[in-house]
Protein backbone atom coordinates (compact mmCIF):
# COMPACT_ATOMS: atom_id res chain seq x y z
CA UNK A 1 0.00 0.00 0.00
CA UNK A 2 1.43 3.75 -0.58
CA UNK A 3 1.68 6.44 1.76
CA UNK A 4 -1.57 8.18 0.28
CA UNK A 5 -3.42 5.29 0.33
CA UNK A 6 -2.15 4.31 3.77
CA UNK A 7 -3.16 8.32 4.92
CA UNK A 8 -6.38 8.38 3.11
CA UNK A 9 -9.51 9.86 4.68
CA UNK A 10 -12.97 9.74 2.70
CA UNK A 11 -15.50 12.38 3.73
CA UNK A 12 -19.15 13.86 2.12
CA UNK A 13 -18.11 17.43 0.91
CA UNK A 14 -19.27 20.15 2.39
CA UNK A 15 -19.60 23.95 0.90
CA UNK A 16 -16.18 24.73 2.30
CA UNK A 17 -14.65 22.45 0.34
CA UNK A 18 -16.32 24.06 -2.98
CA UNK A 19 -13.51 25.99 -3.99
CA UNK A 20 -10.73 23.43 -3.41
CA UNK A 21 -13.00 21.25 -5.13
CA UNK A 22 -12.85 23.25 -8.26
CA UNK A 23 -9.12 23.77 -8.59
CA UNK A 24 -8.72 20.28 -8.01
CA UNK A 25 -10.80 19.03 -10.96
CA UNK A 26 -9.49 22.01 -12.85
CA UNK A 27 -6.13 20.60 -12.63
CA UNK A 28 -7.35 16.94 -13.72
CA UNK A 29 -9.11 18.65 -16.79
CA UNK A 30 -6.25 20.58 -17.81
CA UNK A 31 -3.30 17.22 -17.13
CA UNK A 32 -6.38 15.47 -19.50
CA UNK A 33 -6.08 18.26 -22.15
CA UNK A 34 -2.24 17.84 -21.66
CA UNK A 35 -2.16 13.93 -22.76
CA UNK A 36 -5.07 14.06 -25.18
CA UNK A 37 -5.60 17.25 -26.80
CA UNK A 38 -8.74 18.90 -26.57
CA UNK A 39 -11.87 17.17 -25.80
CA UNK A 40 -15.12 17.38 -23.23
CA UNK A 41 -13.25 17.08 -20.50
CA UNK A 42 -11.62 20.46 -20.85
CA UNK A 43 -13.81 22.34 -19.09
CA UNK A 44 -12.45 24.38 -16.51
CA UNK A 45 -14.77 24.18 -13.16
CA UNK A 46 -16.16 26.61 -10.78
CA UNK A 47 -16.45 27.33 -7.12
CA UNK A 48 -19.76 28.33 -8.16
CA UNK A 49 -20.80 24.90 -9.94
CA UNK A 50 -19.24 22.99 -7.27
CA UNK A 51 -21.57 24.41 -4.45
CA UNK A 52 -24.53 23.85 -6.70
CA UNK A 53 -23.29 20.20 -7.46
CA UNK A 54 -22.61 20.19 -3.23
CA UNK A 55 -25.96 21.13 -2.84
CA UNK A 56 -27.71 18.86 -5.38
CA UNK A 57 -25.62 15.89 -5.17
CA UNK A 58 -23.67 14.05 -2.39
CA UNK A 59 -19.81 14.57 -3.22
CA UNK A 60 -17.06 12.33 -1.79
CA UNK A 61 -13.81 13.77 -1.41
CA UNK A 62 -10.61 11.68 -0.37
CA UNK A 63 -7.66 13.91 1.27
CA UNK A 64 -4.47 12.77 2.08
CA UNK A 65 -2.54 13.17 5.38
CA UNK A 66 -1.98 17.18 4.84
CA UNK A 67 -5.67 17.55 4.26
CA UNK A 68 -5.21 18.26 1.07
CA UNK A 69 -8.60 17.21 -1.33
CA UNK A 70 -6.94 14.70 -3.78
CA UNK A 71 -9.59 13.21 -5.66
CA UNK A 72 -13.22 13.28 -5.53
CA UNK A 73 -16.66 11.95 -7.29
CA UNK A 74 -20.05 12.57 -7.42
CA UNK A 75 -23.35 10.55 -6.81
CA UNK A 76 -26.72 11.78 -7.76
CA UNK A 77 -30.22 10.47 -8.36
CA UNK A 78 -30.89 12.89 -11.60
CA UNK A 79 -29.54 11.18 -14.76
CA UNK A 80 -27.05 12.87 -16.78
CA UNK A 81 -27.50 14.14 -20.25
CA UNK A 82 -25.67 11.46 -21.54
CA UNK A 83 -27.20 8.32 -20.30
CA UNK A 84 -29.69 6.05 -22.22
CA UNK A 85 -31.58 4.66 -19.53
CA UNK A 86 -32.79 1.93 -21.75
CA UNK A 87 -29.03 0.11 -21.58
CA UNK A 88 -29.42 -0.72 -18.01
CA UNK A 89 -31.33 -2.94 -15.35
CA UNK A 90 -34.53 -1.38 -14.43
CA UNK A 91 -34.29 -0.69 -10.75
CA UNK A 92 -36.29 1.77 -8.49
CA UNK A 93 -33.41 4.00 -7.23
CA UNK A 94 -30.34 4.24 -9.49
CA UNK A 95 -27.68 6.56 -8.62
CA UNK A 96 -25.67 8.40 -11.29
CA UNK A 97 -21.85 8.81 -10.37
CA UNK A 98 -20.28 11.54 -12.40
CA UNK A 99 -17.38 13.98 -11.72
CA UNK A 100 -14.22 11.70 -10.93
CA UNK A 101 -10.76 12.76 -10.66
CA UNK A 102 -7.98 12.33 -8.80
CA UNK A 103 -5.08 14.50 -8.71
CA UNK A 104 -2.04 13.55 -11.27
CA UNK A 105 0.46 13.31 -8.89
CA UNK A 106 -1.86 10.68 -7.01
CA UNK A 107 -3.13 8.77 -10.05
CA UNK A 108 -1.84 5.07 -9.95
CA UNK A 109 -1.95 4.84 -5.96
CA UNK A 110 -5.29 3.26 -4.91
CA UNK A 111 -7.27 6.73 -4.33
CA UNK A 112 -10.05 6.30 -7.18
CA UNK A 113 -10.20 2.54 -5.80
CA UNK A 114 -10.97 3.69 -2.07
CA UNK A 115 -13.08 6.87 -3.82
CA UNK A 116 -15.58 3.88 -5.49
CA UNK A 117 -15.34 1.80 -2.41
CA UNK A 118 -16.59 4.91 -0.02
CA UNK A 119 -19.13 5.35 -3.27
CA UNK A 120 -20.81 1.68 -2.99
CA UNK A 121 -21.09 1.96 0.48
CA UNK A 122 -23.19 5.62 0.36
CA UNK A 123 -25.23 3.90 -2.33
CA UNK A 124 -26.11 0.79 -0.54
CA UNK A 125 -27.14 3.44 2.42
CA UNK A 126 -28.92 5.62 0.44
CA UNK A 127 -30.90 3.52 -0.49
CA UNK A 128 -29.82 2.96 -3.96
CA UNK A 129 -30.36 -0.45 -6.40
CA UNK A 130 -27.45 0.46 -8.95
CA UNK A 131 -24.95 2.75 -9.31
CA UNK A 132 -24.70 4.05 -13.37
CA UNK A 133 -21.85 5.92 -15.21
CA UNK A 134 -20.79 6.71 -18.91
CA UNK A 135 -16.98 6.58 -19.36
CA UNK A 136 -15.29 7.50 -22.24
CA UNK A 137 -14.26 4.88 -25.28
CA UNK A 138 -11.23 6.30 -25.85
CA UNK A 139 -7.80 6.90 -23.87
CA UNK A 140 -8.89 9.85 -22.08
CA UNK A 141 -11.68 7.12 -20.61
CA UNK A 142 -11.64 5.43 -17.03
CA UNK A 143 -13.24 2.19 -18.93
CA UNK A 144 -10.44 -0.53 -17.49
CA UNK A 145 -10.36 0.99 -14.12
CA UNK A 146 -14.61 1.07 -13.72
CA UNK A 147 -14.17 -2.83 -14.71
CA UNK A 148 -11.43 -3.37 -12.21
CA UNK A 149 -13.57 -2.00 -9.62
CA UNK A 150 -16.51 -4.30 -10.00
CA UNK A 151 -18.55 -2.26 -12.70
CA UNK A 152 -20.02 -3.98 -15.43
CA UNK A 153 -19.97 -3.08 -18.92
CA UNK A 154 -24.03 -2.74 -20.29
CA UNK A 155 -23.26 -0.86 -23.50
CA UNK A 156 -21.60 1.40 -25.88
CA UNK A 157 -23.24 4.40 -27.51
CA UNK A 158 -22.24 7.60 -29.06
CA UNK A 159 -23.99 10.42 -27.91
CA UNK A 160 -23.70 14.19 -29.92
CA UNK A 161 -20.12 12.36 -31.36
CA UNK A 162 -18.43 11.18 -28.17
CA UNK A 163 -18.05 7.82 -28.11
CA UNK A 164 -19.31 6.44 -23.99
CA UNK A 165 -19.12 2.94 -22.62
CA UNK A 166 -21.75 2.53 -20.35
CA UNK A 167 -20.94 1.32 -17.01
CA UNK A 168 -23.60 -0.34 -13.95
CA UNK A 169 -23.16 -1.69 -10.35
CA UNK A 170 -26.10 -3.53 -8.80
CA UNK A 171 -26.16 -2.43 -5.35
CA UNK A 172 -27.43 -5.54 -3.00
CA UNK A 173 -28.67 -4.01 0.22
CA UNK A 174 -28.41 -6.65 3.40
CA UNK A 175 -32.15 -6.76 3.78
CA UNK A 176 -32.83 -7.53 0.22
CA UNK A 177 -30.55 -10.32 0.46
CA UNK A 178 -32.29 -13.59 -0.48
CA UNK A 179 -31.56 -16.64 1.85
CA UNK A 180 -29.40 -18.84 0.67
CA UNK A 181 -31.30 -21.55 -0.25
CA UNK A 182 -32.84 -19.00 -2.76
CA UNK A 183 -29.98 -18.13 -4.68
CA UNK A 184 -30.05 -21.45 -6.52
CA UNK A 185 -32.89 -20.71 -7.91
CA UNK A 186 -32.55 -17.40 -9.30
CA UNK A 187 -32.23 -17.03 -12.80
């Protein structure tokens, strides 16, 4: 294990963390444009967007042993523009996780992994039946590392000419758990 994963805490943002928040994913966006050119992750972000997200959305936010935010993600219940509900399970409560990053210099170190860890436990207390995300088909995408991480691949679209892979977790809740002399008999 590294030192920043070692160090890591995991924590729901709050509004005082909106304008760390923003430099941080600035900074991904730019390293992003940096190895790939332009694309739609260029975007600069604002303190202003990020208190709107904070207040709309429940954001996660991993610091390191300064305190420093290092990466960060974002789970809502409103589907993003991007995302063809008809590619994945039907469930009552699906949760939408948008907004990764993780600083460069901590890429590679185990702080997205704990980031989607902290991410299926919030969803499973939510309540939420799935979590859903779109990553993108191309080098700039997350694809391998949402796979790694237990996500399963449901489909792969193009939406307004950016080519997404679809991404889904099934959230099982420990009440909803069948007994398990059911499972054999579940298709």
């Amino acid at each position: 294990m590294t030192r920043s994963s070692q160090f890591l805490t995991v924590a729901i943002a709050t509004d005082r963390d909106a304008g760390e928040l923003a430099l941080l994913r600035t900074a991904v966006a730019e390293h992003l444009t940096r190895l790939h050119g332009i694309g739609h992750w260029s975007a600069p972000v604002t303190e202003r967007g990020e208190l709107r997200s904070i207040k709309t959305s429940r954001i996660l936010i991993a610091r390191d042993d300064e305190t420093r935010i290092i990466g960060t993600l974002r789970l809502a219940t409103k589907k993003p523009w991007a995302i063809d509900k008809a590619y994945f399970s039907t469930v009552p409560c699906p949760l939408y996780l948008t907004d990764m990053a993780v600083a460069p210099l901590f890429q590679h170190q185990g702080v997205g992994r704990r980031l989607i860890e902290a991410a299926k436990k919030v969803a499973a207390e939510w309540p939420a039946d799935a979590v859903r995300l779109d990553a993108y088909n191309n080098a700039a995408g997350a694809g391998p590392f949402y796979a790694k991480c237990g996500f399963h691949e449901v489909g792969r679209v193009e939406y307004r000419g950016v080519p997404l892979i679809y991404f889904e977790l099934l959230i099982r809740r420990a009440a909803d758990a069948p007994p398990v002399d059911d499972v054999r008999t579940r298709e």
